[in-house]
N, C-alpha and C. Protein backbone atom coordinates (compact mmCIF):
# COMPACT_ATOMS: atom_id res chain seq x y z
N UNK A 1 89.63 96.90 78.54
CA UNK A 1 88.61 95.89 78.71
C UNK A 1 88.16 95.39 77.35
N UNK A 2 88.20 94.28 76.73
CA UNK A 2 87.43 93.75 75.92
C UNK A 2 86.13 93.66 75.38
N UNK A 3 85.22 93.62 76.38
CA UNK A 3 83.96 93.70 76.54
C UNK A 3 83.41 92.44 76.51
N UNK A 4 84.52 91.22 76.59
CA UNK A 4 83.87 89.66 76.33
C UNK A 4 83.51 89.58 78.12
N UNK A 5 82.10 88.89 78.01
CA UNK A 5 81.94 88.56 79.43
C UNK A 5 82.67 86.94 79.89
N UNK A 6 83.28 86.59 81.27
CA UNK A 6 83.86 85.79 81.58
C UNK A 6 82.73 84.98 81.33
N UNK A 7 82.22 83.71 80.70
CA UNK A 7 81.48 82.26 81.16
C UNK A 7 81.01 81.97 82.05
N UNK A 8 79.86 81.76 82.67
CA UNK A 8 79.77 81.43 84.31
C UNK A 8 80.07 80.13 84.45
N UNK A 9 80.58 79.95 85.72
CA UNK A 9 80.82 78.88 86.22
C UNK A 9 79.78 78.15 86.39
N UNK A 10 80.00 76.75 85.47
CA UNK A 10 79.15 76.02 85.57
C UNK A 10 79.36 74.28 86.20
N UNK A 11 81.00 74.99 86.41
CA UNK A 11 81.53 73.19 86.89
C UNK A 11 81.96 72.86 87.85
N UNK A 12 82.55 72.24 88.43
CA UNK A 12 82.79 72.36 90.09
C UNK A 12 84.30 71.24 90.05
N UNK A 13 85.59 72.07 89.94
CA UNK A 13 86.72 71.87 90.15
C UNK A 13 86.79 70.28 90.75
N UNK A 14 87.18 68.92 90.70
CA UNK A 14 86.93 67.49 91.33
C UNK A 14 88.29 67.57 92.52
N UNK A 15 89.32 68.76 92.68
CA UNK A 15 90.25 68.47 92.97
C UNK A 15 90.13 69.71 94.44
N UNK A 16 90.10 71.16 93.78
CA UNK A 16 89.61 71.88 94.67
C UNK A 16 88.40 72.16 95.19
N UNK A 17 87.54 72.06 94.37
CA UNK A 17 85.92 72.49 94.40
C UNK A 17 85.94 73.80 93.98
N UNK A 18 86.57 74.35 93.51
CA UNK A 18 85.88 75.92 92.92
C UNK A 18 85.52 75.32 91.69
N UNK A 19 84.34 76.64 91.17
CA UNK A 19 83.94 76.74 90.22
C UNK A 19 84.48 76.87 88.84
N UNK A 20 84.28 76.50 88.13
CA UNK A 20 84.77 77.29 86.58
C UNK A 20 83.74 77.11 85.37
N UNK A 21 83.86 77.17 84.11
CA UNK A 21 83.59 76.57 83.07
C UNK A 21 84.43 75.94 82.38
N UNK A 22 84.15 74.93 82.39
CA UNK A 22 84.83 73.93 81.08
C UNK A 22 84.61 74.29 79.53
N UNK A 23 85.12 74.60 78.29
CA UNK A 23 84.67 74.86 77.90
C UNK A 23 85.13 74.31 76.61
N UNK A 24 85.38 72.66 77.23
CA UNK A 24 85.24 71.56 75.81
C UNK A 24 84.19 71.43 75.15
N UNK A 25 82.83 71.97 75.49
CA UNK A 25 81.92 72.08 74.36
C UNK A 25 81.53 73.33 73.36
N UNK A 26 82.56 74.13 74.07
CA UNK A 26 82.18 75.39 73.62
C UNK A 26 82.57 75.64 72.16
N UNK A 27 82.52 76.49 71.33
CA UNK A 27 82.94 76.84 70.49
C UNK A 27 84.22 77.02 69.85
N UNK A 28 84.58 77.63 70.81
CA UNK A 28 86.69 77.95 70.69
C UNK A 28 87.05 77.33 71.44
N UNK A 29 88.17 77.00 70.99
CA UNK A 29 88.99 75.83 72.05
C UNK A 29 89.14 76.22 73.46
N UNK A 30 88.85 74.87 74.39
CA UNK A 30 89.21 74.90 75.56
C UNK A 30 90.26 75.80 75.92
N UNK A 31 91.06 76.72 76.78
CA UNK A 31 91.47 77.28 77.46
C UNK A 31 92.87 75.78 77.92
N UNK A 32 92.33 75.07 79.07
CA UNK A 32 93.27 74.02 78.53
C UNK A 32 94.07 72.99 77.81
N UNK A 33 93.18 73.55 76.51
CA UNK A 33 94.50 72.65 75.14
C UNK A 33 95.42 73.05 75.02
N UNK A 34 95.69 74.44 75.64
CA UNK A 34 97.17 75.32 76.10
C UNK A 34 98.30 74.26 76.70
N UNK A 35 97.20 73.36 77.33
CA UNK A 35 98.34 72.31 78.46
C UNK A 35 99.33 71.47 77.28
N UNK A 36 100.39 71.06 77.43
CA UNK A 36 100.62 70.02 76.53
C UNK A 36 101.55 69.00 78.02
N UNK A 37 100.27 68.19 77.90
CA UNK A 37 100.35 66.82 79.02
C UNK A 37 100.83 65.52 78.40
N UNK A 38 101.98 64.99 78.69
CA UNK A 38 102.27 63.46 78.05
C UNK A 38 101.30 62.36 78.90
N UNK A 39 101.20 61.30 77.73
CA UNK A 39 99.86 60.63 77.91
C UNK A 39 100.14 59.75 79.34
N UNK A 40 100.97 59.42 79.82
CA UNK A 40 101.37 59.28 81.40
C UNK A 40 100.79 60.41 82.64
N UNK A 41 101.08 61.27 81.86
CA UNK A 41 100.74 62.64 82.57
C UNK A 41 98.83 63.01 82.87
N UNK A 42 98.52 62.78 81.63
CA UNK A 42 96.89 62.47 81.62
C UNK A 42 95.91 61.51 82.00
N UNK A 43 96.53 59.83 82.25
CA UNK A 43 96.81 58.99 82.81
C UNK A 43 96.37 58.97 83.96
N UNK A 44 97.48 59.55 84.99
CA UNK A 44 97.56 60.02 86.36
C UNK A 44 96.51 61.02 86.37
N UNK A 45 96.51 61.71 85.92
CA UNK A 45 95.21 62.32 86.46
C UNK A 45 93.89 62.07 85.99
N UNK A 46 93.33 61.33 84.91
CA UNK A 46 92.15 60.81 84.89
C UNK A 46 92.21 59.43 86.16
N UNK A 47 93.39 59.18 86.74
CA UNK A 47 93.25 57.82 87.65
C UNK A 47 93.26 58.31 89.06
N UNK A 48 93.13 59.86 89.01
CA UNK A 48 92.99 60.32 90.01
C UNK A 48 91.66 61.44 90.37
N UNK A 49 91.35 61.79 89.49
CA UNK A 49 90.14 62.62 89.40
C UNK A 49 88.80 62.24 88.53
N UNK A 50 87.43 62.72 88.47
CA UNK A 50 86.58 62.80 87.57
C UNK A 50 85.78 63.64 87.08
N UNK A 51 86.35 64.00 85.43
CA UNK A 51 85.89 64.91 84.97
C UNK A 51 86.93 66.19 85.09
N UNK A 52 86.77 67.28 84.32
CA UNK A 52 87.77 67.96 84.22
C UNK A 52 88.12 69.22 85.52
N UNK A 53 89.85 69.60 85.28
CA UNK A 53 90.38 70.04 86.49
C UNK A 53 89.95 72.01 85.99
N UNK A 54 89.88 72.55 87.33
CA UNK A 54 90.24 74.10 86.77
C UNK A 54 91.39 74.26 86.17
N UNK A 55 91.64 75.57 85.32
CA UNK A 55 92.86 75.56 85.09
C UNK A 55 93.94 76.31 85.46
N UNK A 56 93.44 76.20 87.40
CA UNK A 56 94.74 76.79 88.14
C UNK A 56 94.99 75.09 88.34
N UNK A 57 94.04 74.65 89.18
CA UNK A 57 94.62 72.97 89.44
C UNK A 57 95.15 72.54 88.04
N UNK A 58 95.30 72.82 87.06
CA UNK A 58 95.81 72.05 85.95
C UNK A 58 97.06 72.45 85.80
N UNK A 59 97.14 73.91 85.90
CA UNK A 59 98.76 74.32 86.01
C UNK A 59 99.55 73.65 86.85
N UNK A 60 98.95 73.42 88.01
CA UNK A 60 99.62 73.35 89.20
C UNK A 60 100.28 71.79 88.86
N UNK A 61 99.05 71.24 88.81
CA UNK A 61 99.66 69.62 88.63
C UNK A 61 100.74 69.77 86.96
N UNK A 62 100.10 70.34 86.49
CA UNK A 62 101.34 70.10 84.95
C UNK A 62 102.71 70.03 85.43
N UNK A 63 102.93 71.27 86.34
CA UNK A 63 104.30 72.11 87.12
C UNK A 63 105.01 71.04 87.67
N UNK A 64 103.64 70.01 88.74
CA UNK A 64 104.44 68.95 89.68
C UNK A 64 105.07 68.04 89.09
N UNK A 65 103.78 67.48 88.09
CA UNK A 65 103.90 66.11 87.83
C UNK A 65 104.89 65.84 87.02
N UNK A 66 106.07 64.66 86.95
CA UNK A 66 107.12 64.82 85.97
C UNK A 66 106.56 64.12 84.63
N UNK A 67 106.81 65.27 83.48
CA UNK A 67 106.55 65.12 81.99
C UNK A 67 107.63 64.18 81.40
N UNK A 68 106.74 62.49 81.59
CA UNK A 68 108.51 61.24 81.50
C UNK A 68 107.20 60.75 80.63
């Protein structure tokens, strides 16, 4: 165990509705700057959602969506 406590969820998934924290304001980098999304790819999903995804829905769509 680490002893770091998880963030509470403070955001509400636009795609599933679960919870998470976002944590583009936070201190250390987001958790999803891990993603590397082509700008087509980011595109589609800001033209499909608002505001940011968890980052199981972010995997998931990275996986689907084709990186063209």
């Amino acid at each position: 165990m680490s002893g770091l406590a998880e963030p509470p969820a403070t955001d509400r998934c636009p795609r599933c509705g679960g919870g998470f924290h976002c944590g583009a304001r936070d201190e250390a980098p987001c958790p999803c700057t891990g993603f590397t999304l082509t700008p087509a790819v980011l595109g589609e999903l800001r033209s499909r959602y608002d505001g940011c995804l968890c980052l199981a829905c972010l995997a998931q769509l990275a996986a689907e969506l084709p990186q063209v």
